[in-house]
Protein backbone atom coordinates (compact mmCIF):
# COMPACT_ATOMS: atom_id res chain seq x y z
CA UNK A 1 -25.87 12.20 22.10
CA UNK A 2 -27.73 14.78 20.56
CA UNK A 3 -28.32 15.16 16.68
CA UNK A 4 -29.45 18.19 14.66
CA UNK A 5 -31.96 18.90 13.00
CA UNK A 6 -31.67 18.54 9.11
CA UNK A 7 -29.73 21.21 8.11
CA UNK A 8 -29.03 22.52 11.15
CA UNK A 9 -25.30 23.94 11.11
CA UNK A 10 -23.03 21.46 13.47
CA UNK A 11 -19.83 24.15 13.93
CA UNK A 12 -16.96 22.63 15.93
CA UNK A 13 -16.14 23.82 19.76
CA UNK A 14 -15.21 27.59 20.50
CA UNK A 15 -11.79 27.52 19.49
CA UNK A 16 -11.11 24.21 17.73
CA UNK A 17 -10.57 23.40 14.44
CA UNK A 18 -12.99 20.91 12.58
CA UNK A 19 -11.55 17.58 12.16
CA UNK A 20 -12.35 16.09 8.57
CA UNK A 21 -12.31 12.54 8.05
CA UNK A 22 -12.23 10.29 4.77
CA UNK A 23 -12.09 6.78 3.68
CA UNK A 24 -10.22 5.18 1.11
CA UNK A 25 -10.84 1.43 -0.15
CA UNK A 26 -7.09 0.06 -0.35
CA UNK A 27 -6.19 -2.22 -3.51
CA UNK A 28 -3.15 -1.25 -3.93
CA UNK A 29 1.11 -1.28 -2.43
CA UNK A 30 1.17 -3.51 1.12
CA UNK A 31 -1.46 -1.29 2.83
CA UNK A 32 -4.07 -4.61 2.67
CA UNK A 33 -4.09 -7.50 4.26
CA UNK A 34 -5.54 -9.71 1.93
CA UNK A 35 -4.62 -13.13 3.62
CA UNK A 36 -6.87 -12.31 6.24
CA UNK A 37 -10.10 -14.63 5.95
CA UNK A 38 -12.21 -11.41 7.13
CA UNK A 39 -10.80 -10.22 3.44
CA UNK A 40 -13.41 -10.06 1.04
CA UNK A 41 -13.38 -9.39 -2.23
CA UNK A 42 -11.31 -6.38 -4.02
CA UNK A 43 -13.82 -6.14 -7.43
CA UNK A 44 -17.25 -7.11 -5.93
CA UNK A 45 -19.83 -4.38 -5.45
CA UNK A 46 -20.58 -5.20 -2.24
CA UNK A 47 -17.39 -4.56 -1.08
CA UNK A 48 -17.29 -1.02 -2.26
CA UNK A 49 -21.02 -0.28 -0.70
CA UNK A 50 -20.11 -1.67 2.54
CA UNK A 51 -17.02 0.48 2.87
CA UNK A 52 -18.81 3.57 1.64
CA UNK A 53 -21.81 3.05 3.95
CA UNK A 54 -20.09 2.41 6.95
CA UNK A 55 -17.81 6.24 5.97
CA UNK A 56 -21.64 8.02 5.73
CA UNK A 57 -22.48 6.02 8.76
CA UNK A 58 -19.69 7.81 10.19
CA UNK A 59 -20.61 10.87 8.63
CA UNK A 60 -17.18 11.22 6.67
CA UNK A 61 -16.52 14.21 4.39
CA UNK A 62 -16.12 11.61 1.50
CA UNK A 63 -14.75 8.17 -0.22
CA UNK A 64 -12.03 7.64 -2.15
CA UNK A 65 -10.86 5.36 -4.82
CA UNK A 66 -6.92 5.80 -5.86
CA UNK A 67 -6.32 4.40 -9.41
CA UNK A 68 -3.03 2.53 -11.10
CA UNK A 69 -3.24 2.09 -15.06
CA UNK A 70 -0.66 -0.51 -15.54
CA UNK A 71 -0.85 -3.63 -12.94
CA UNK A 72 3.27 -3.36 -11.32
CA UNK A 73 5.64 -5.47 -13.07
CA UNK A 74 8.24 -7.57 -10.46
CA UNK A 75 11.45 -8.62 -12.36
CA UNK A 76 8.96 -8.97 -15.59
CA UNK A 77 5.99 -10.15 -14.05
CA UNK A 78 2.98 -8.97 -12.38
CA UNK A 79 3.79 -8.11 -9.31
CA UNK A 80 1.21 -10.43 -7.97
CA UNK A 81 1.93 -10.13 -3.66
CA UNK A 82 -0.12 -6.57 -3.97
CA UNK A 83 -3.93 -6.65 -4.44
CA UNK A 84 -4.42 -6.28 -8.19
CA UNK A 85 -6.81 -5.43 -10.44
CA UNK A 86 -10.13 -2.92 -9.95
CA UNK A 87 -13.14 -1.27 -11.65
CA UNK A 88 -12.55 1.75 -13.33
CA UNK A 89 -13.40 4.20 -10.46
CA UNK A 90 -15.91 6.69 -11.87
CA UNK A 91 -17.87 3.23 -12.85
CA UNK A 92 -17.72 2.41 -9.76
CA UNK A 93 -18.36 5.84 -7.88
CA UNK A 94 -21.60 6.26 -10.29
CA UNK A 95 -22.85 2.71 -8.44
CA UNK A 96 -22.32 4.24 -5.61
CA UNK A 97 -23.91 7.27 -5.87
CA UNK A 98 -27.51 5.55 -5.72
CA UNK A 99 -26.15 3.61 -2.50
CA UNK A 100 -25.29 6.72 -0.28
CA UNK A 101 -26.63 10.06 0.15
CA UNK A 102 -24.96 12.67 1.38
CA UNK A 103 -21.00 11.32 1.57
CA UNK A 104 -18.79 12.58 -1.39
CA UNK A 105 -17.12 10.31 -4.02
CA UNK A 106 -13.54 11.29 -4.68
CA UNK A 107 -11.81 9.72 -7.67
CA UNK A 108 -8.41 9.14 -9.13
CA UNK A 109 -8.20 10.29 -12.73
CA UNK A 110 -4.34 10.64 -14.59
CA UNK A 111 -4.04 14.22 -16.56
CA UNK A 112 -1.54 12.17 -19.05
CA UNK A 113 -3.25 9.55 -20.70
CA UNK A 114 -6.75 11.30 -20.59
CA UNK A 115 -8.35 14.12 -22.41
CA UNK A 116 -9.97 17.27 -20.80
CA UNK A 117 -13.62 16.94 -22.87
CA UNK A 118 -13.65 12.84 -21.66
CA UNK A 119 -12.70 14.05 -18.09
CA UNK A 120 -14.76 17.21 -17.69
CA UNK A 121 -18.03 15.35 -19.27
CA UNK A 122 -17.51 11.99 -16.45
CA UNK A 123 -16.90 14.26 -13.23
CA UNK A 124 -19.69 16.32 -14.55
CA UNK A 125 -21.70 13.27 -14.94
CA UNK A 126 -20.76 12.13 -11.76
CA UNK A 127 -21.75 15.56 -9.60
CA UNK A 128 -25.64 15.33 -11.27
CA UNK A 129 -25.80 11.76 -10.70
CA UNK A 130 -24.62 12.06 -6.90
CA UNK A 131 -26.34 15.27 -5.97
CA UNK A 132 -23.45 17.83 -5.69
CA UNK A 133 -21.21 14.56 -4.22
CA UNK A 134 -18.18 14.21 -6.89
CA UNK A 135 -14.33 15.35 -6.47
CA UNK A 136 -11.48 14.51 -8.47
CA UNK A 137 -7.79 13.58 -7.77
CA UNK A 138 -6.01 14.37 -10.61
CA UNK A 139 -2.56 13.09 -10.97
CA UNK A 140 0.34 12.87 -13.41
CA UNK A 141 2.17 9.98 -14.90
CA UNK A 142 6.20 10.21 -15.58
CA UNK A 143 7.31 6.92 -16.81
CA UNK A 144 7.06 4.75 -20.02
CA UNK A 145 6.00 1.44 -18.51
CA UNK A 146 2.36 2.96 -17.75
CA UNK A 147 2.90 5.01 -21.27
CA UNK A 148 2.86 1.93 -23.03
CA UNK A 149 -0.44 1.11 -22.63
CA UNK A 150 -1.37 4.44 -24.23
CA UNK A 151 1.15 4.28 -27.28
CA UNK A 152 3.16 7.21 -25.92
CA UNK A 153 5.59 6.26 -23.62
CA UNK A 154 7.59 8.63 -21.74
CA UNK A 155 7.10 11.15 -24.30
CA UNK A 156 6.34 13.99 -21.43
CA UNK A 157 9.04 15.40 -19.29
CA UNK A 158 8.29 16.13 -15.90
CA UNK A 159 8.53 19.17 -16.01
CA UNK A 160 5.97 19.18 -18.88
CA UNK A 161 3.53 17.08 -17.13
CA UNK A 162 3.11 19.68 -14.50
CA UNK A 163 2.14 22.07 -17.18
CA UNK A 164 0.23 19.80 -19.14
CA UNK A 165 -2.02 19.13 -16.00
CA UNK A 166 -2.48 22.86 -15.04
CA UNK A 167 -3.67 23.66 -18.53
CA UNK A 168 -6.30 19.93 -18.44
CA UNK A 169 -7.28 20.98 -15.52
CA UNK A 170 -7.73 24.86 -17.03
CA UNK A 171 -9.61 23.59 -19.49
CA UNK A 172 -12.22 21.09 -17.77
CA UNK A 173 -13.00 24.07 -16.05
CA UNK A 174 -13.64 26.00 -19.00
CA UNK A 175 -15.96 22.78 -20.30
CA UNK A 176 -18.08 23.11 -16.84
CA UNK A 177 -18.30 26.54 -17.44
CA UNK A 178 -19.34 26.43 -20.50
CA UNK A 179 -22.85 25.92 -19.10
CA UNK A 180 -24.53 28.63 -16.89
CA UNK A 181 -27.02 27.55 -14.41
CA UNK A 182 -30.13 29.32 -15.85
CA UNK A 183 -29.05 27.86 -19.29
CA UNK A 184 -31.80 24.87 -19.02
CA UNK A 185 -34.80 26.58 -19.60
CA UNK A 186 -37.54 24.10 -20.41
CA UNK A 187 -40.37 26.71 -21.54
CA UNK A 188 -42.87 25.00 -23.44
CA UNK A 189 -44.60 27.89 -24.12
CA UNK A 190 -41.65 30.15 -25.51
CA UNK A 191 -40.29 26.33 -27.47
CA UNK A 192 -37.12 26.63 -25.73
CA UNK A 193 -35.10 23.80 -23.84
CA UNK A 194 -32.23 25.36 -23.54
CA UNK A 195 -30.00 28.80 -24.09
CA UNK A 196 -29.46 29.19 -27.55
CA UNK A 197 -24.98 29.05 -27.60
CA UNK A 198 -24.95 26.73 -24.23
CA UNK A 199 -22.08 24.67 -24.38
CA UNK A 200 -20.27 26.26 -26.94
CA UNK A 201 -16.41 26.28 -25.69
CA UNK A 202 -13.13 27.19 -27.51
CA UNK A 203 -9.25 26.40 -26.32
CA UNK A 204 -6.33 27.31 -28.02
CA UNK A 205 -3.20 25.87 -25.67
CA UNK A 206 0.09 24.58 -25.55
CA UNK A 207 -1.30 21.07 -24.66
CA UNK A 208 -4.86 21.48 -26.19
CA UNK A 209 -6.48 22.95 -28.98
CA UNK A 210 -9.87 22.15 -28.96
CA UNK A 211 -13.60 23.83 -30.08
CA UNK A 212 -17.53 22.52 -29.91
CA UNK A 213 -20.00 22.43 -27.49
CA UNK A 214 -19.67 20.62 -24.17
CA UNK A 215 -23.12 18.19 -23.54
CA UNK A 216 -23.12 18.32 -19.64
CA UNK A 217 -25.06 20.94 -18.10
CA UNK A 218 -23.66 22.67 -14.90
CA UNK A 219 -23.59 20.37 -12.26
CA UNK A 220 -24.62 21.22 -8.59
CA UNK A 221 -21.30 22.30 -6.76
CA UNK A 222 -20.06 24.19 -10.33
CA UNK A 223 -16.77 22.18 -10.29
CA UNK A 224 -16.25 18.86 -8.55
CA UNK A 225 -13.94 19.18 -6.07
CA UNK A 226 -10.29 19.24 -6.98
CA UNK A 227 -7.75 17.58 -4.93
CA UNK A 228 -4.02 17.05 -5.67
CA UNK A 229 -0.93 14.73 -4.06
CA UNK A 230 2.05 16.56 -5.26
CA UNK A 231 5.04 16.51 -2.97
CA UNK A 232 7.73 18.56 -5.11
CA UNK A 233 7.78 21.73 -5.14
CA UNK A 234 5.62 22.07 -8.22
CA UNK A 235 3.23 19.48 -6.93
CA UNK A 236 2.61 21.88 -3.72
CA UNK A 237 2.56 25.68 -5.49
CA UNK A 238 -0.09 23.24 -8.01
CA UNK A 239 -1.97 22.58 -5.32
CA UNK A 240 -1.44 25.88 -3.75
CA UNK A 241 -2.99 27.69 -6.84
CA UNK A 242 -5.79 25.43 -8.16
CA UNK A 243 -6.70 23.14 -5.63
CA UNK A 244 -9.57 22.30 -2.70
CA UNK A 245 -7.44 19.29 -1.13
CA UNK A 246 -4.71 18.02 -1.06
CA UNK A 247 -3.25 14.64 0.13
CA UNK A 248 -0.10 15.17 2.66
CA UNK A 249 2.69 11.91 2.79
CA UNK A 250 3.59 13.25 6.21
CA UNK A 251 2.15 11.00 9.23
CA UNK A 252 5.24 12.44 11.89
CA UNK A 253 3.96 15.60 13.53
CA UNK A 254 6.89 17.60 12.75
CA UNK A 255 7.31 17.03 9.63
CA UNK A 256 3.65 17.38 8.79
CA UNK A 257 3.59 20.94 10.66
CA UNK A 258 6.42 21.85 7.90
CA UNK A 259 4.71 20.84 5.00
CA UNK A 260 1.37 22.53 6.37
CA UNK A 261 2.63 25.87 6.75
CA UNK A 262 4.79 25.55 3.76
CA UNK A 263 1.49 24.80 1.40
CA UNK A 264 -0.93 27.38 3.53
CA UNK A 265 1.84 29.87 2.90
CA UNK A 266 1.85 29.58 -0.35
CA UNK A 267 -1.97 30.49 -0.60
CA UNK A 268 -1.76 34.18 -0.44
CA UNK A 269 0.47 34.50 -3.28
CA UNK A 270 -2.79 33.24 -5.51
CA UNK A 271 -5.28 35.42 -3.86
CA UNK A 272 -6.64 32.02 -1.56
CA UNK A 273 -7.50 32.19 2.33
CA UNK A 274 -5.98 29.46 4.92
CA UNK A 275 -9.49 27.83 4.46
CA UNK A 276 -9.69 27.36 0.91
CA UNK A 277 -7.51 24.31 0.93
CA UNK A 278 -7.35 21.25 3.18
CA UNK A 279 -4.48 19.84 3.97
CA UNK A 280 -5.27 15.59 4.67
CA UNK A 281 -2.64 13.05 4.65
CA UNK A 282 -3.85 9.41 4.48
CA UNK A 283 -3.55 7.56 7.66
CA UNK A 284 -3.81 3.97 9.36
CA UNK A 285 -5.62 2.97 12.30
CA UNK A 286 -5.41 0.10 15.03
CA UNK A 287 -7.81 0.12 17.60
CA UNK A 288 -8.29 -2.56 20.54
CA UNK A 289 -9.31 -2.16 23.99
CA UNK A 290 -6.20 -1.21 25.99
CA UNK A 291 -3.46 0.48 23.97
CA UNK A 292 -1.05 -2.67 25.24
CA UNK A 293 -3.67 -4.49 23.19
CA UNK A 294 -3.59 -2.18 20.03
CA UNK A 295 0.50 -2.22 19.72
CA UNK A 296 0.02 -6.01 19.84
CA UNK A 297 -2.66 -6.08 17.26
CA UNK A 298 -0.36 -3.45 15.02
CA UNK A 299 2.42 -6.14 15.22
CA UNK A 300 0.52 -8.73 13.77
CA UNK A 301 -1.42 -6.66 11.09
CA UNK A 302 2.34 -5.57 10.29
CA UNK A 303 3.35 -9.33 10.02
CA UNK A 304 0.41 -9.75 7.31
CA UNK A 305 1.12 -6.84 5.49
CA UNK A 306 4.72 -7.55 4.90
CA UNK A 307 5.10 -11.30 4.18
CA UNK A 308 8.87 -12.08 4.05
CA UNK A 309 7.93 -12.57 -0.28
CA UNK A 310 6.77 -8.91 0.12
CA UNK A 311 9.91 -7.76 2.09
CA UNK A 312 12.12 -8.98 -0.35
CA UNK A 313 10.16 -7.85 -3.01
CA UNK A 314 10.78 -4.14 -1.41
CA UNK A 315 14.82 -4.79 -0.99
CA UNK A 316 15.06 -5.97 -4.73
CA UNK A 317 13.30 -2.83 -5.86
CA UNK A 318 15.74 -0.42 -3.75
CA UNK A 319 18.79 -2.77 -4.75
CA UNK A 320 18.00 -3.64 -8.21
CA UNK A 321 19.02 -7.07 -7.88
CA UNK A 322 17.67 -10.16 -7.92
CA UNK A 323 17.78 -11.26 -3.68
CA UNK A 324 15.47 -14.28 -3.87
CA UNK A 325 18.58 -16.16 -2.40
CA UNK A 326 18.58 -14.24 1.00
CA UNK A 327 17.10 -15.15 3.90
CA UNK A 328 14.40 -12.77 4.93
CA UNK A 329 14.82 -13.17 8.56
CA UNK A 330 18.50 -12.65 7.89
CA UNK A 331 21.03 -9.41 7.53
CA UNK A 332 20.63 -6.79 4.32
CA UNK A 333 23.00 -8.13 1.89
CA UNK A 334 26.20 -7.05 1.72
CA UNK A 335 26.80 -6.27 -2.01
CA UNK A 336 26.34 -2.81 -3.45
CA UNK A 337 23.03 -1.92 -4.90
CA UNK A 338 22.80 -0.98 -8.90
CA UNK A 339 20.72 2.23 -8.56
CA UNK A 340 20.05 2.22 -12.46
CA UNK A 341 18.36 -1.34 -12.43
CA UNK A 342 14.98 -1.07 -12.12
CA UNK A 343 13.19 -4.48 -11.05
CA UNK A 344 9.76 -3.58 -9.56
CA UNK A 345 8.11 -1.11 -12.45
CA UNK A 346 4.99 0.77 -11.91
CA UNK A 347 6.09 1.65 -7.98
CA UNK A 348 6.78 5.42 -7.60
CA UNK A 349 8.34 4.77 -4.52
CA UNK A 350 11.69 3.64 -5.37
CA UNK A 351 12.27 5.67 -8.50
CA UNK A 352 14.05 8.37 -7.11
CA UNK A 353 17.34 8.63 -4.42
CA UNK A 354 17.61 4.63 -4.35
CA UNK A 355 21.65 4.80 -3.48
CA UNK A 356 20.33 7.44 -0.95
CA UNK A 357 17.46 5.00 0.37
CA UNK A 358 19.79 2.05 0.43
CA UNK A 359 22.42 3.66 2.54
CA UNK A 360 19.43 5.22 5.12
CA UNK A 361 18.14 0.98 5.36
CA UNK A 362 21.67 0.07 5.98
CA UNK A 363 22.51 2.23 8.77
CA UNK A 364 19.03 1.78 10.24
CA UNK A 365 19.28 -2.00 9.68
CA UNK A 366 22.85 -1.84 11.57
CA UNK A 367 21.78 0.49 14.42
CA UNK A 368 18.82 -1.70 15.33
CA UNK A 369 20.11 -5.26 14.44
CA UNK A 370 17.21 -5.47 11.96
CA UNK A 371 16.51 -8.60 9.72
CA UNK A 372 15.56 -7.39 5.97
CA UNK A 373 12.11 -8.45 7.05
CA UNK A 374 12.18 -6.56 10.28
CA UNK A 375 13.48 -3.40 8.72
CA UNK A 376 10.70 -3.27 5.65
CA UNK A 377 8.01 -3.52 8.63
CA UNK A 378 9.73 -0.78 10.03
CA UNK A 379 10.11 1.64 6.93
CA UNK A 380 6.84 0.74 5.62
CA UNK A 381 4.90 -1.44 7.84
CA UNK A 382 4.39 1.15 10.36
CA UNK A 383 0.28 2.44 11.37
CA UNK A 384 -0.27 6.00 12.38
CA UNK A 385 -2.32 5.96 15.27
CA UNK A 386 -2.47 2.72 17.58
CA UNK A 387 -4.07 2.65 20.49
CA UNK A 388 -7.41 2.76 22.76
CA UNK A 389 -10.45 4.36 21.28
CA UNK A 390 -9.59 7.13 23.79
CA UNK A 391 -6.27 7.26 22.25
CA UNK A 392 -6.35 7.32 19.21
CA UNK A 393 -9.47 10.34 19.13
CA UNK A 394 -7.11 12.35 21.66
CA UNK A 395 -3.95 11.61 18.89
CA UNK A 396 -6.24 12.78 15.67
CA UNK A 397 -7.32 16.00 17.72
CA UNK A 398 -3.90 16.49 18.59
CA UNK A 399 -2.90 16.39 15.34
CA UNK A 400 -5.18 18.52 13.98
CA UNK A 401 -5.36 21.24 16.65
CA UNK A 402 -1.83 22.12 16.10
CA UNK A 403 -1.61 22.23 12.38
CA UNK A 404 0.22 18.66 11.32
CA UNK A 405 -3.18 18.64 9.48
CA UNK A 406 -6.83 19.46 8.77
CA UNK A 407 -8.05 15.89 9.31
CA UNK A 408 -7.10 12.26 7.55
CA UNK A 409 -8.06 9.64 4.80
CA UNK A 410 -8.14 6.49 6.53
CA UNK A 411 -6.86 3.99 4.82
CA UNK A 412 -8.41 0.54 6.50
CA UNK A 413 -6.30 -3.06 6.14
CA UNK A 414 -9.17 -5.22 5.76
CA UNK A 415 -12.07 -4.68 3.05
CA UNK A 416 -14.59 -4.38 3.64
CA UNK A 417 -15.26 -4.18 7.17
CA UNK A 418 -11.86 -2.15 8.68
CA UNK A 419 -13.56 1.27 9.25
CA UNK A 420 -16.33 -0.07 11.68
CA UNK A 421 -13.97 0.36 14.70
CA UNK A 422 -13.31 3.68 13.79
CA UNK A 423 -17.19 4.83 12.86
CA UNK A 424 -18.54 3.04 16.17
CA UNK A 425 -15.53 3.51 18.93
CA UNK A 426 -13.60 6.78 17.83
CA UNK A 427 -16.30 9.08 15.89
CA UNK A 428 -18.35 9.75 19.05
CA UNK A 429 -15.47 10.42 21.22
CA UNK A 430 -14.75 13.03 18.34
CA UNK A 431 -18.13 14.50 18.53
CA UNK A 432 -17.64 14.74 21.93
CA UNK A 433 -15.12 16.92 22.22
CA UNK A 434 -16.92 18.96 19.55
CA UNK A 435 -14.45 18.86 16.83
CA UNK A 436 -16.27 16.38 14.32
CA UNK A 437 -19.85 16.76 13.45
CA UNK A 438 -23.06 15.05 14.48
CA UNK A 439 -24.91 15.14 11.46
CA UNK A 440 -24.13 16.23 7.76
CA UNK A 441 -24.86 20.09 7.49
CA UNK A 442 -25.45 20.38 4.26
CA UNK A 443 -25.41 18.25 0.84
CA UNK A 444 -22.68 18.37 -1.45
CA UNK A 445 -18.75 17.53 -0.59
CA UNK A 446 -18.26 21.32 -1.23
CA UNK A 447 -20.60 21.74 2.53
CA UNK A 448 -19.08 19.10 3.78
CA UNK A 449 -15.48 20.17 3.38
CA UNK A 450 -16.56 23.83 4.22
CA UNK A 451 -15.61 25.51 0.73
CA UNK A 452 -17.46 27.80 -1.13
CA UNK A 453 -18.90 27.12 -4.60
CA UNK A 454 -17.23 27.06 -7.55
CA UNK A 455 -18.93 30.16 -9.54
């Protein structure tokens, strides 16, 4: 295999798209399998370097840490059967930073319980420290469970928290901006440091009315990276309009081509090219030898990531009842759900349609002859791409090539050592069919990800 020389551009094959690849350290929902004794530890800093190293090894656009600010509450209690319980994530990215070189360090941050000047000065913080490196997933909060660590419950409408973000995220950029990139002067002989006014910023919003002077200089890319994970239709025109990346729910081809050329088509309406936004759903991988030998080893990973505690853990959030009496190698139950109970807090994923969700596990459960256990594997214990090495590179190409996506987050089930399979048996089949590069091109996530930057 041949490798370029620093700098050297590494463009994929005549023809085919570039695949992008990420990594994401899993700590939260059933994605982990943390009863594995190859599990190590969730907090430790060695954990997180290991992971990250192994994505640069791999020479993965970047690293990503997702974020919860309320551990999930089951029937009152912590909902102890997920992995709970992680370093703030900037903390933790800023480690990093002086552990890896060139792979970008993405970062969870909610628009609802922070404020733009905190924000703005952290990810600005972040992008110096790391060379260029930092992105940021901003999200929203709806509910009052996660409000109540913040003294202001559900006060924001969500509706309103859609606007709220647009206008943080309006005015961190106005905070980086703030700072021009010749405003750090350092002339001794004129006495001047910096630009006499640098800093100086003034909002007047809806959301935030704020004035002073910002104390982060510029940082290399001009703005981290934004990415977004909205899946309504405000989520997507959000992403459409203001953001670099964003995360995609969809791992079915068919549905993933719909959402792709729903969100690219939306583009043009905000004066944006195809190219300034990647599309990259998060993604699971088994790999073994044979692909006979991968479905088995998906079975069994599937087994450890939905103990029968877990699956009926998952029914009593969708019901709203208390099942701890069923049998979870046994039939649904057959009493009515009560879709305005709400058991498992914290867990976006049963807040909305539950009557709807129930009645779509019922029939499924019936058509198949499912067990509850059997039928939570199957709704949410499922990996997206399974298979040889040969496989599973020819299944990400594939996926890519014809628009379900512009490449994947990974999302391992063992910390910290799940990615190595992927980095040492599926990478350089990518590289050889051209469509993943070699060697890092350039320096900052902003190269890496192929998007200009941010003036």
């Amino acid at each position: 295999m041949t490798t370029p020389s620093e700098g050297e551009s590494t463009v994929p094959a005549l023809g085919k798209k570039r695949v992008h690849l990420a990594a994401q350290l899993p700590g939260i929902h059933n994605v982990t399998v943390w009863s594995d004794p190859r599990s190590a530890s969730q907090i430790a800093i060695d954990s997180f370097i290991r992971l990250a190293q192994t994505a640069e090894r791999g020479k993965f656009d970047f690293f990503f840490l997702s974020e919860g600010l309320r551990l999930r509450e089951h029937k009152g209690r912590v909902y102890e059967l997920d992995v709970v319980g992680r370093p703030d994530n900037l903390t933790v990215l800023a480690a990093l930073s002086a552990t890896t070189t060139r792979l970008g360090l993405a970062a969870t941050v909610n628009a609802t319980f922070n404020e733009p000047y905190e924000v703005a000065r952290r990810l600005a913080s972040l992008d110096h420290l790391s060379g260029g490196r930092a992105a940021w997933n901003i999200v929203t909060s709806y509910d009052a469970f996660t409000g109540e660590n913040f003294r202001r419950g559900g006060f924001l409408s969500e509706t309103d928290r859609y606007t709220r973000a647009a206008e943080f995220l309006r005015t961190t950029r106005e905070l980086w901006d703030s700072w021009s990139d010749g405003d750090v002067r350092v002339d001794a002989a004129a006495g001047e440091f910096v630009r006499a006014g640098a800093g100086e910023f003034v909002h007047h919003g809806r959301h935030f009315d704020i004035s002073g002077r910002f104390t982060t200089p510029r940082g290399p890319q001009g703005h981290p990276v934004i990415i977004q994970a909205g899946e309504s239709d405000e989520g997507r025109d959000f992403a459409a309009s203001d953001a670099d990346v964003i995360f995609s729910k969809y791992d079915n081809l068919d549905e993933a081509r719909i959402f792709y050329r729903d969100v690219k088509g939306r583009l043009a309406r905000h004066g944006r090219a195809r190219d300034e936004l990647k599309i990259i759903p998060t993604a699971t991988v088994v790999i073994a030898d044979t692909d006979e030998e991968a479905v088995a080893y998906s079975a069994e990973i599937s087994q450890g990531q939905i103990s029968p505690q877990t699956a009926i853990a998952h029914l009593e959030a969708v019901w709203g009842r208390d099942l701890s009496g069923y049998d979870p190698d046994g039939p649904l139950p057959d009493i009515d759900p009560e879709p305005d109970s709400l058991i498992l807090k914290g867990h976006s994923t049963f807040r909305k349609s539950r009557g709807e969700t129930a009645l779509r596990w019922r029939r499924l459960a019936t058509e198949r002859g499912l067990s509850i256990r059997e039928l939570v594997i199957e709704v949410h214990g499922g990996h997206t791409f399974v298979g040889a090495p040969h496989t599973v590179a020819d299944a990400i190409d594939h996926f890519v090539q014809t628009d379900g996506a512009d490449g994947f987050v990974l999302v391992p089930h063992l910390t910290p050592g799940g990615l190595d399979d992927v980095v040492d048996r599926v990478v350089p089949l990518l590289q050889e069919k051209g469509v993943f590069r070699e060697e890092y091109s350039g320096t900052t996530l902003r190269d890496h990800l192929g998007l200009k930057e941010a003036l």
